[in-house]
Protein backbone atom coordinates (compact mmCIF):
# COMPACT_ATOMS: atom_id res chain seq x y z
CA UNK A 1 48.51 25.02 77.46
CA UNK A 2 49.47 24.67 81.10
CA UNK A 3 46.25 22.56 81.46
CA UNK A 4 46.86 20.29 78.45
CA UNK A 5 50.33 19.15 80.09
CA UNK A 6 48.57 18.88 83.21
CA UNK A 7 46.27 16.68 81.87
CA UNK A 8 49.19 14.78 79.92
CA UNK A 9 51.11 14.01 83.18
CA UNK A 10 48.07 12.79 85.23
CA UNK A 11 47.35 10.49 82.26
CA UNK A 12 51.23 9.03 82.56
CA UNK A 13 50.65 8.67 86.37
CA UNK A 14 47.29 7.07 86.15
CA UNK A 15 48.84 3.39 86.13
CA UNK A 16 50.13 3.96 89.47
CA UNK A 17 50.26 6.91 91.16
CA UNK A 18 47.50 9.33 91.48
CA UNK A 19 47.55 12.65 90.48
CA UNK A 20 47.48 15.39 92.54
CA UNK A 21 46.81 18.75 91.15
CA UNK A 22 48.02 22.20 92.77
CA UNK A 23 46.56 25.26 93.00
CA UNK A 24 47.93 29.34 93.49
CA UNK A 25 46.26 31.29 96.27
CA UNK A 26 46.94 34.60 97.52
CA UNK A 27 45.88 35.88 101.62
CA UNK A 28 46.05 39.28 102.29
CA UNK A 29 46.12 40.68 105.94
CA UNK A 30 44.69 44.34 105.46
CA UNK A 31 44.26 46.88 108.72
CA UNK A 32 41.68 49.21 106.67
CA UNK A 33 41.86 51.71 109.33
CA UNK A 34 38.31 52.63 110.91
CA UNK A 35 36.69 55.63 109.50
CA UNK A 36 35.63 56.71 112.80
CA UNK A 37 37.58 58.81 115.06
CA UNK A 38 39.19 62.07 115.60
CA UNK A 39 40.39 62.71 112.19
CA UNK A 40 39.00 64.90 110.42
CA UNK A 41 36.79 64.90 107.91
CA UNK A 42 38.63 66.89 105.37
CA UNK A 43 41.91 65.13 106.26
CA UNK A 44 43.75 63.20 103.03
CA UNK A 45 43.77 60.67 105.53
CA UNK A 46 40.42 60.41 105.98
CA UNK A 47 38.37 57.50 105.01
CA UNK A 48 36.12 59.57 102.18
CA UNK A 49 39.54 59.61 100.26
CA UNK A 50 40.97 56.15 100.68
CA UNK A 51 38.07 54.19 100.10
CA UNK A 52 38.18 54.33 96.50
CA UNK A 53 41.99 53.16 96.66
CA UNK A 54 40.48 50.68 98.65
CA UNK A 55 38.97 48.95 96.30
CA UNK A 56 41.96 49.84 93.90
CA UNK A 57 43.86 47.69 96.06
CA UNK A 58 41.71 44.75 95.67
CA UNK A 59 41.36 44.98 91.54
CA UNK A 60 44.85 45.51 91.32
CA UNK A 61 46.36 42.52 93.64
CA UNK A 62 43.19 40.28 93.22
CA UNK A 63 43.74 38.56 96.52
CA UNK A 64 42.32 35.51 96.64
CA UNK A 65 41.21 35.82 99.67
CA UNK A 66 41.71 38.71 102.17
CA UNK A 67 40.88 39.89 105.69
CA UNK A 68 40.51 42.98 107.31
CA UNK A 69 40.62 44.62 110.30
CA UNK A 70 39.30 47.57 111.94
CA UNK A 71 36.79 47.62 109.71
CA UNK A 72 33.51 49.88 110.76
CA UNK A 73 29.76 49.26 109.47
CA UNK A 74 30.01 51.77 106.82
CA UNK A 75 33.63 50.67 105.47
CA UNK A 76 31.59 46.97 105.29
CA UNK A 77 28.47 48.47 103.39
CA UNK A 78 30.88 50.34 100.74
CA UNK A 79 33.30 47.65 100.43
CA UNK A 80 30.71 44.29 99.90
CA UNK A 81 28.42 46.91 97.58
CA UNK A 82 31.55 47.95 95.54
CA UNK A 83 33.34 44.33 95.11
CA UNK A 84 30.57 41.99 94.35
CA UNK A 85 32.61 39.94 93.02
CA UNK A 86 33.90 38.51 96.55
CA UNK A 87 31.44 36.89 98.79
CA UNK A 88 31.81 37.44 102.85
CA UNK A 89 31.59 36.54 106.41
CA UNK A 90 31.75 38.66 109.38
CA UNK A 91 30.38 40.37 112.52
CA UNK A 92 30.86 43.47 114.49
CA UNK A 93 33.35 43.08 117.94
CA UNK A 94 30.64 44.66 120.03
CA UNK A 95 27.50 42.75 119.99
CA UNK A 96 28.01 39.90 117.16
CA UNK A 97 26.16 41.93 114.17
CA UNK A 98 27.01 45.45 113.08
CA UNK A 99 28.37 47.36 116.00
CA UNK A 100 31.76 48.22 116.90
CA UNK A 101 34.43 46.67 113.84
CA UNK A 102 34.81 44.17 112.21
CA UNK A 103 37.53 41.64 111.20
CA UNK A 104 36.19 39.87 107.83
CA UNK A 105 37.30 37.32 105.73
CA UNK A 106 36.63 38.42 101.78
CA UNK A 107 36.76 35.68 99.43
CA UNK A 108 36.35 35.41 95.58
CA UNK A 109 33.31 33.74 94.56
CA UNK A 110 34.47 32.56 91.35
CA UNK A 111 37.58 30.84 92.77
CA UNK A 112 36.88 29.97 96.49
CA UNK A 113 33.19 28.21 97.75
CA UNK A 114 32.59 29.32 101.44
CA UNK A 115 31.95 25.70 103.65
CA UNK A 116 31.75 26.73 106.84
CA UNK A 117 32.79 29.89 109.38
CA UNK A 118 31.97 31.88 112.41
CA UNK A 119 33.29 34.35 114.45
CA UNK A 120 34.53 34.07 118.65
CA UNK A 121 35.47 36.59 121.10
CA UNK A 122 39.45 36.89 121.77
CA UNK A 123 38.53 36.27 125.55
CA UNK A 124 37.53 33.42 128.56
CA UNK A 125 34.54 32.94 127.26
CA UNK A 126 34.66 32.77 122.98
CA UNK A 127 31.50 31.79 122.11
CA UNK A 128 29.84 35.18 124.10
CA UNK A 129 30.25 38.69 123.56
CA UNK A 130 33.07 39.47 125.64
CA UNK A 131 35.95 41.26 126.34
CA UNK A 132 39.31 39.30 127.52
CA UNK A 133 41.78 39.65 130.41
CA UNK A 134 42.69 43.08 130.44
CA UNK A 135 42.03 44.03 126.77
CA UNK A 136 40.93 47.65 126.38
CA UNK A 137 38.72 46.38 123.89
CA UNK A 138 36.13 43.41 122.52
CA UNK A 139 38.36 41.79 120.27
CA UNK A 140 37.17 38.89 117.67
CA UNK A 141 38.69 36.61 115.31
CA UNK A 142 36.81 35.42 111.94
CA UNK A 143 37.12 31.74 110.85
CA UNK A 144 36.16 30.22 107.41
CA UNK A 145 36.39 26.99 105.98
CA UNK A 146 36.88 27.51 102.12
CA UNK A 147 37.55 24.55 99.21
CA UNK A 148 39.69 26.09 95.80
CA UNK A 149 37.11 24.88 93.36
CA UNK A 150 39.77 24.22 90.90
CA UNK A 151 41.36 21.55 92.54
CA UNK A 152 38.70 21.06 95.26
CA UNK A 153 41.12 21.25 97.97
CA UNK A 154 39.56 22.54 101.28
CA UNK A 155 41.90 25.16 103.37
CA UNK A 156 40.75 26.88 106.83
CA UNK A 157 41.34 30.60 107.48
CA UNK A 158 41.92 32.74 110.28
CA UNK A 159 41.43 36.75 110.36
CA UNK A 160 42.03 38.61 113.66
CA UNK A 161 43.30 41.88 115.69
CA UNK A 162 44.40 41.46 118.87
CA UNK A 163 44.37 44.00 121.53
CA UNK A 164 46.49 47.21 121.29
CA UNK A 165 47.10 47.42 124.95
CA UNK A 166 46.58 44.53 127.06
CA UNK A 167 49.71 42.56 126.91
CA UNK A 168 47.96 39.34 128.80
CA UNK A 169 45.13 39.36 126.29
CA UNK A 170 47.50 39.39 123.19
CA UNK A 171 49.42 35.99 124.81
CA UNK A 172 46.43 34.78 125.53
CA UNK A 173 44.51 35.13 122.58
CA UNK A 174 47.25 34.06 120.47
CA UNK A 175 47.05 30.59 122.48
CA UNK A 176 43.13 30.45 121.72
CA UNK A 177 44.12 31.13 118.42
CA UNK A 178 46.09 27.98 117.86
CA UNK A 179 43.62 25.93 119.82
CA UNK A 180 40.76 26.98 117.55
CA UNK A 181 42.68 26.68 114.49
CA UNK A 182 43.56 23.24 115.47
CA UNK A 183 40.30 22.10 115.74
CA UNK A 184 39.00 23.69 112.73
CA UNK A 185 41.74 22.00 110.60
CA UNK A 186 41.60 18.11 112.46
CA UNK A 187 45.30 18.76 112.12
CA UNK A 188 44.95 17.99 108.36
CA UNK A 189 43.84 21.01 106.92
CA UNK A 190 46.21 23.92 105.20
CA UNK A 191 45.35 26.75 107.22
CA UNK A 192 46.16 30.66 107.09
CA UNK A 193 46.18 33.08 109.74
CA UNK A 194 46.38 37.00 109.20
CA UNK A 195 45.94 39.90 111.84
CA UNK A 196 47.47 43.00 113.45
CA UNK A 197 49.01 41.55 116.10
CA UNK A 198 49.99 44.85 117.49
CA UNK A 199 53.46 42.98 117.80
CA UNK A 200 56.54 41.99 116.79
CA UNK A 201 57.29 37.93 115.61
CA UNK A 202 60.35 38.32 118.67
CA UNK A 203 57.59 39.04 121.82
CA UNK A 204 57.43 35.78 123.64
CA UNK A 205 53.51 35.62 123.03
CA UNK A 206 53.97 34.30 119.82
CA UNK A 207 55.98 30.90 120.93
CA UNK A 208 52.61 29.12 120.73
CA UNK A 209 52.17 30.19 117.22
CA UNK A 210 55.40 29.48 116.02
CA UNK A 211 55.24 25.88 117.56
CA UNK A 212 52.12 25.67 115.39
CA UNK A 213 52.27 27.28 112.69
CA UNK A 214 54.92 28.64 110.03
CA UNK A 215 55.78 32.50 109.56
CA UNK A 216 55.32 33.55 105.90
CA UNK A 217 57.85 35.91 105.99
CA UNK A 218 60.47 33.65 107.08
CA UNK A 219 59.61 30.91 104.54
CA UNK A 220 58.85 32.04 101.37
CA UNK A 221 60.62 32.31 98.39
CA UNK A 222 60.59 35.31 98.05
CA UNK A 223 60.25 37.55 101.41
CA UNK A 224 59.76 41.18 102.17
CA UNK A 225 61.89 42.67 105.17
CA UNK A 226 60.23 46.22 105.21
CA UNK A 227 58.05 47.70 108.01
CA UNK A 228 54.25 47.30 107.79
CA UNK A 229 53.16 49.87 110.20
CA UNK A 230 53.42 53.63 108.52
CA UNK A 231 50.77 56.19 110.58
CA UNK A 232 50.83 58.20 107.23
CA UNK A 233 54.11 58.69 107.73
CA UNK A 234 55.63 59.58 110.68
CA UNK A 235 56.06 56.18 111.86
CA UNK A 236 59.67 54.63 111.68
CA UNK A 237 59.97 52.32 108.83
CA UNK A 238 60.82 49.00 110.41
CA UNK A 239 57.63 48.77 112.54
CA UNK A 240 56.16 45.21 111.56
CA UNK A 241 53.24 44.06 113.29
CA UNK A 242 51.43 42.95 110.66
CA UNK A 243 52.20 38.83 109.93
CA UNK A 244 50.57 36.24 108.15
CA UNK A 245 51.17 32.62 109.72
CA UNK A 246 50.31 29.11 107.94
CA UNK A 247 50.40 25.61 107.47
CA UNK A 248 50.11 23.13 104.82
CA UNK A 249 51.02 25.39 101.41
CA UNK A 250 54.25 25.84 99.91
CA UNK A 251 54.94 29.95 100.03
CA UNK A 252 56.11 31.32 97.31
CA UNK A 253 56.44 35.03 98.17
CA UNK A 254 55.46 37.32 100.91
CA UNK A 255 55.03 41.19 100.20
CA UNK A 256 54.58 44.11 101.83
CA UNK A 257 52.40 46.34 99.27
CA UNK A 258 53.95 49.77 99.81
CA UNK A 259 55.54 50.69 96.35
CA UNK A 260 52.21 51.22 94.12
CA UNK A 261 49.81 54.16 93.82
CA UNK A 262 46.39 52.70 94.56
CA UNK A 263 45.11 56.44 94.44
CA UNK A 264 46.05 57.99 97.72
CA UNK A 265 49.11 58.52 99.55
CA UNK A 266 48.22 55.90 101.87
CA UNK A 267 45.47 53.84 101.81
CA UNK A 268 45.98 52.99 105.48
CA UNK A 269 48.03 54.01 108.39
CA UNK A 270 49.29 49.91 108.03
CA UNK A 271 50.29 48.34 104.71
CA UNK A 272 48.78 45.86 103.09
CA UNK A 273 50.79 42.32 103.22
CA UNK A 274 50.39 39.40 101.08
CA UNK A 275 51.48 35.82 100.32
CA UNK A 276 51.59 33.97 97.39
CA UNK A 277 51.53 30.44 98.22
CA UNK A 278 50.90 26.90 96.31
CA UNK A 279 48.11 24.56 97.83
C-alpha cells in the first residue's frame, strides 16, 4: 500500500517537481568485546557464551548496517560464517589483515550495495600500519561507501575505536576523523560515524566533530539518556562513551539496547546503540 501512494504522489509531482523518494536505515555502533584476554574461559562473560546472543542481537534489531569494535579474528570468522546474510569490510589494527582487532562495517546485502571502502591507521601517518601520538595501541577506523538500493541514494560510513589511554591520540584522531570523512563525502554525502570513543560528548576533543557533524542522541526524535558502558555490571550506569555522529538524514530515534534478553546477561561489557534515521 505504502508503495502504491508513493507511486500516486510522484505521478501528481511529475509536471513539475521531481520526486524524491526516502528511505529508513538503521547504524548500530557495537563494542563486541574481544574474546581474548584474562577472562576466563568458563566465565558467563566469556565470549563462548555471548556469541550466540551475538548474533541474536543482529536477527532481532536487523541493523541495517552495523560496526564493531574490538573485534578479534575468531569473533570475525564466527560472526561473517553465522550472518551470511550481511556482506563486509575490514582489517585487523596490527598489520592490515587478520592480526590484532578489528573495527568492521557489516552491511545487509539485500538492502545496502558496498561502492567503495578501506581502512587507515588513527595516527601521523594513515595510510601505514602505525600507531599514533601516544596511543597505547594501533588504532584504525573502517570507511565504506554504500548506495540504499531502494532509493539508490549513496551514504558514507565511518566505524572506529579510539585509544583508551592516550588523551592526544583521541583529539587527534577525532580531527583525522572529520578530515577523512569530509573527503569521502565531497561535502554532499549523508554520512554516519559510530565508535567507542572511550569518552564523553563534553571532553573538548570532540569540538571538531561537533562543528562537523550532528550528535544522534541530541537530535533525534526520540533519544535515549542511559549509560552505554556496563563492565557486566559493576560499572555506574551513566557511563556513555559510546556515540553515533551524522550528517545528511533526518533521525528519528536513538537507543541504547539494554532492556531485551538476547540470551546472556550481557552480550558485552558496552551496550549496543542504535539510530533510526530517514535518508
Amino acid at each position: 500500500m505504502k508503495k502504491i501512494i508513493l507511486s500516486l504522489v510522484c505521478l501528481v509531482m511529475a509536471a513539475g517537481v521531481a520526486c524524491t523518494r526516502t528511505s529508513e536505515i538503521k547504524v548500530m555502533s557495537y563494542n563486541i568485546r574481544l574474546s581474548s584476554g584474562t577472562m576466563a574461559a568458563d566465565s558467563i562473560y566469556h565470549w563462548e557464551h555471548r556469541k550466540q546472543a551475538s548474533l541474536n542481537l543482529m536477527h532481532e534489531e536487523r541493523p541495517t548496517v552495523f560496526g564493531l569494535q574490538e573485534a578479534c579474528p575468531d569473533q570475525m570468522d564466527y560472526m561473517v560464517e553465522n550472518l551470511p546474510e550481511y556482506g563486509y569490510i575490514g582489517v585487523g589494527r596490527d598489520d592490515g589483515k587478520r592480526k590484532g582487532e578489528h573495527m568492521s562495517i557489516f552491511y545487509l546485502k539485500d538492502e545496502v550495495e558496498l561502492i567503495d571502502g578501506g581502512t587507515f591507521w588513527l595516527s601521523e601517518t594513515p595510510d601505514e600500519v602505525t600507531k599514533g601520538w601516544d596511543a597505547a595501541c594501533f588504532r584504525t577506523c573502517t570507511w565504506a561507501i554504500l548506495k540504499k538500493k531502494d532509493t539508490g541514494k549513496k551514504f558514507v560510513y565511518l566505524n572506529t575505536h579510539l585509544d583508551h589511554k592516550g588523551k592526544v591520540a583521541r583529539e587527534e584522531s577525532i580531527k583525522l576523523i572529520v578530515e577523512r570523512a569530509e573527503k569521502l563525502t565531497g561535502g554532499k554525502l549523508p554520512v554516519f560515524i559510530t565508535a567507542d570513543f572511550n569518552s564523553r560528548t563534553s571532553d573538548a576533543i570532540f569540538k571538531p566533530m561537533q562543528a562537523a557533524m550532528l550528535d544522534a542522541r541530541e537530535k533525534a526524535i526520540t533519544t535515549d539518556e542511559r549509560g552505554t558502558l556496563n563492565c557486566w555490571g559493576t560499572t555506574p550506569p551513566g557511563v556513555v562513551i559510546d556515540h553515533i555522529f551524522f550528517r545528511g538524514a533526518e533521525a528519528q530515534k536513538f537507543e541504547v539496547l539494554r532492556d531485551k534478553d538476547y540470551g546472556a546477561p550481557y552480550v558485552s561489557d558496552h551496550y549496543p546503540v542504535m539510530l533510526t534515521a530517514i535518508l
